[in-house]
C-alpha atoms as a PDB file:
ATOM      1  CA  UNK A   1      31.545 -48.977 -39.310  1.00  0.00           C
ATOM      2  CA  UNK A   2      29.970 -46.379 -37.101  1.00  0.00           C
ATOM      3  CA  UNK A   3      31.576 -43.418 -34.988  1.00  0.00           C
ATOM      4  CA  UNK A   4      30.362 -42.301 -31.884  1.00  0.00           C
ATOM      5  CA  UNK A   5      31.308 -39.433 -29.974  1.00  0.00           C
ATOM      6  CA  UNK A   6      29.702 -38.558 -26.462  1.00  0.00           C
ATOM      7  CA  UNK A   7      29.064 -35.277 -24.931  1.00  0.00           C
ATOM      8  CA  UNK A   8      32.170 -35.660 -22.525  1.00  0.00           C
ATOM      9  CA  UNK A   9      34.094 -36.574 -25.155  1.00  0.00           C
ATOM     10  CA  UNK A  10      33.241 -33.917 -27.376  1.00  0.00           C
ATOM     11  CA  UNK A  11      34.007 -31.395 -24.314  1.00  0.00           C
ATOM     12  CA  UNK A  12      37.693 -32.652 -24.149  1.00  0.00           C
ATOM     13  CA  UNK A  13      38.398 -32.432 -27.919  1.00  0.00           C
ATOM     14  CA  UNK A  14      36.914 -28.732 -27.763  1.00  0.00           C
ATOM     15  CA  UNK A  15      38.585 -28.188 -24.610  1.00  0.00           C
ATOM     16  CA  UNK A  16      42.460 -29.984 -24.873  1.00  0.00           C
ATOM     17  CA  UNK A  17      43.074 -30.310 -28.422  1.00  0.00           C
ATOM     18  CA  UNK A  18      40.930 -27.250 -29.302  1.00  0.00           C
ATOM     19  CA  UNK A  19      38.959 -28.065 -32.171  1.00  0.00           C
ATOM     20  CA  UNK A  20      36.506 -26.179 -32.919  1.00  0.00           C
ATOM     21  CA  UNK A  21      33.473 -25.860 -35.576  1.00  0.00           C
ATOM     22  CA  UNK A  22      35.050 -26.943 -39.294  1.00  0.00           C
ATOM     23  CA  UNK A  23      37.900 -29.062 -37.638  1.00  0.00           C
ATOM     24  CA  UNK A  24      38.402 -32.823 -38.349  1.00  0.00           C
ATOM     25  CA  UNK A  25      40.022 -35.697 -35.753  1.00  0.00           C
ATOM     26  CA  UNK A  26      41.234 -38.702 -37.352  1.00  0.00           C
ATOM     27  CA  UNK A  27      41.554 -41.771 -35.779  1.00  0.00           C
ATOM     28  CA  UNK A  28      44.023 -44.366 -36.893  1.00  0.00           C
ATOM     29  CA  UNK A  29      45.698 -47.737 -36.023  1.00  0.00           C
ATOM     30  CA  UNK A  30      49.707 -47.437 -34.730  1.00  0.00           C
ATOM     31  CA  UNK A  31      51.872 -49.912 -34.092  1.00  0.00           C
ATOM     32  CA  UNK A  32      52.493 -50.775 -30.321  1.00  0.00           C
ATOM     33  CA  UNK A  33      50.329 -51.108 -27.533  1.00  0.00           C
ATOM     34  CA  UNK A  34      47.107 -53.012 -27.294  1.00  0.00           C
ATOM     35  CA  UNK A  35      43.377 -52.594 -27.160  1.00  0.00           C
ATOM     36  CA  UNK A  36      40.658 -54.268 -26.136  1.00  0.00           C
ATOM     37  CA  UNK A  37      40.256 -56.057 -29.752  1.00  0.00           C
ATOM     38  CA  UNK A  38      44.122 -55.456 -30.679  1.00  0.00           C
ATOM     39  CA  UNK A  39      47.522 -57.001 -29.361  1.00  0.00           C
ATOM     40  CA  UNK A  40      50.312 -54.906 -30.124  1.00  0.00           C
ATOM     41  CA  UNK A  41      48.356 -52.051 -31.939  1.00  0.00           C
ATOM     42  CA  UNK A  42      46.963 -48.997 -29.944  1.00  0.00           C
ATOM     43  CA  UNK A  43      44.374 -46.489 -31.388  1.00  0.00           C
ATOM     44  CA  UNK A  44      46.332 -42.933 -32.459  1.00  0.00           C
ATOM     45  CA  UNK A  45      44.267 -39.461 -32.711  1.00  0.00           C
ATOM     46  CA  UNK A  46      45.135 -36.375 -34.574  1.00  0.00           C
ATOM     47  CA  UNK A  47      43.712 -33.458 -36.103  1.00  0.00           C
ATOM     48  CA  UNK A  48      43.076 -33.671 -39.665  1.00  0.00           C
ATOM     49  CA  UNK A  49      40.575 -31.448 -41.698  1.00  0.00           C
ATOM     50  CA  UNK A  50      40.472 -33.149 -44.829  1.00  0.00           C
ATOM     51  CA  UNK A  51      39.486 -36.726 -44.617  1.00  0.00           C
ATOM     52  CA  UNK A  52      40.876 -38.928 -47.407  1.00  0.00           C
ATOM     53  CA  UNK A  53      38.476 -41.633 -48.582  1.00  0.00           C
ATOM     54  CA  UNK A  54      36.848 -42.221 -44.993  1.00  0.00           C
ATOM     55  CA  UNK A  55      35.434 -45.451 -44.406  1.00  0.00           C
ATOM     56  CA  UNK A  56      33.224 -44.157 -41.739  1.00  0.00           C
ATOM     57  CA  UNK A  57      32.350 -40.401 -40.677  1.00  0.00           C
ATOM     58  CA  UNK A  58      30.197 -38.210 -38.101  1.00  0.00           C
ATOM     59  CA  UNK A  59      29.644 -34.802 -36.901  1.00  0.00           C
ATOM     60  CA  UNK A  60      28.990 -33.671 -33.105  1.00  0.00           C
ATOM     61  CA  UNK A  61      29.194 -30.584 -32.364  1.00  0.00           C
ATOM     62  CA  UNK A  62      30.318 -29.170 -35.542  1.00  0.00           C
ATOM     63  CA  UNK A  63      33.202 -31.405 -35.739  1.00  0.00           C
ATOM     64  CA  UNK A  64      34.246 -34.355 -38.128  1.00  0.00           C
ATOM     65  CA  UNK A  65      35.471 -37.447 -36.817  1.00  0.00           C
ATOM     66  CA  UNK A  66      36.394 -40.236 -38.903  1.00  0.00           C
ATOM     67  CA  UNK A  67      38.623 -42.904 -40.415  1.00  0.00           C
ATOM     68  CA  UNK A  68      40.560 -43.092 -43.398  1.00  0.00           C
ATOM     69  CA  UNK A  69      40.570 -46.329 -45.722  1.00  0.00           C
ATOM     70  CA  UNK A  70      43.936 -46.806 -45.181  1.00  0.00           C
ATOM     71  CA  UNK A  71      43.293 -47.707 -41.175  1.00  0.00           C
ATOM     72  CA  UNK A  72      40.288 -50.338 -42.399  1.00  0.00           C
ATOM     73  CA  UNK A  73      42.387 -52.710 -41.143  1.00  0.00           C
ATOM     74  CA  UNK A  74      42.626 -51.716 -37.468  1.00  0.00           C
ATOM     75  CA  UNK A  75      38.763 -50.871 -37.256  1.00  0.00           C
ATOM     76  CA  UNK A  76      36.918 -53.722 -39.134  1.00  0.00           C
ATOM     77  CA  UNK A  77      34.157 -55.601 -38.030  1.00  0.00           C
ATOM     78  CA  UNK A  78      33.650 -53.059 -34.670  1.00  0.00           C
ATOM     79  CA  UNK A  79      31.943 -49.479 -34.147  1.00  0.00           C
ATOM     80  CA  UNK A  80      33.942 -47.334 -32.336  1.00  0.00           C
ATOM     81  CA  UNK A  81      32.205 -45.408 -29.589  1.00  0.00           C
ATOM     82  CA  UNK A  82      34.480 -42.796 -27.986  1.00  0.00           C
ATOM     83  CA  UNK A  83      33.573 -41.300 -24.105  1.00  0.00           C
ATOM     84  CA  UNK A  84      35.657 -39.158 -21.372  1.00  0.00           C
ATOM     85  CA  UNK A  85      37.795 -41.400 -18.881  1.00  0.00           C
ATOM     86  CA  UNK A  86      37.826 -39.415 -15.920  1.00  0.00           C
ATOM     87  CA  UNK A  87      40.535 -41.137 -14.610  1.00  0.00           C
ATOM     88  CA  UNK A  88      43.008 -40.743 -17.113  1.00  0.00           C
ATOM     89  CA  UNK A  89      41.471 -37.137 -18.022  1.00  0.00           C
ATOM     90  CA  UNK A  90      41.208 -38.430 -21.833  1.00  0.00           C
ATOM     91  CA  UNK A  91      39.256 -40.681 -24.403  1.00  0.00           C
ATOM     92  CA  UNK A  92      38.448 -44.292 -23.854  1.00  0.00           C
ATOM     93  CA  UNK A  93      37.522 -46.440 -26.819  1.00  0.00           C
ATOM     94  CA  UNK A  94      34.782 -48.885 -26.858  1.00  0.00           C
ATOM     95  CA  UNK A  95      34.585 -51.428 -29.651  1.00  0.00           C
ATOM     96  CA  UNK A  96      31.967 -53.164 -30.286  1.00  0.00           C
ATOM     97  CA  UNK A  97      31.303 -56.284 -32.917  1.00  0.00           C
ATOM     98  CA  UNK A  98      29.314 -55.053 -35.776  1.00  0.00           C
ATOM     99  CA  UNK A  99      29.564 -58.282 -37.986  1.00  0.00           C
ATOM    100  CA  UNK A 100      31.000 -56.438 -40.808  1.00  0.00           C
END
């Protein structure tokens, strides 16, 4: 699995959930809601520092982003690209296939 994190998107984790250089976000599979890939599961976010046992990891802009082992289930067989909707003044999550 690989994580990517546009400039835009970068911007609004800096600028709404103030992260800043050292900081973690950790994304996650919750129950309710749906996806593009998932029925009845939604992607969460939350800030987390210490990543335990990530399956997948990257830095941008001196921040980690990644997801634990435990939420393999939610995320496998996609990357997860992450960009600024403008619309909805927050992330949008793109999955796409990575035959994993």
């Amino acid at each position: 699995m690989k994580i990517t994190i546009t400039d835009a998107a970068s911007k609004w984790f800096h600028d709404d959930m103030g992260v800043t250089t050292g900081n973690g976000v950790r994304f996650y599979g919750k129950t309710y809601g749906k996806t593009a890939v998932h029925s009845g599961f939604s992607i969460g976010i939350m800030r987390d520092d210490e990543p335990h046992q990530p399956i997948a990891i990257t830095e941008k802009d001196g921040v980690n982003y990644y997801v634990n082992d435990r939420d393999e289930w939610f995320f496998t067989g996609y990357d997860l690209t992450v960009d600024f909707d403008e619309a909805n003044d927050g992330p949008k999550y793109e999955y796409t296939p990575n035959n994993e």
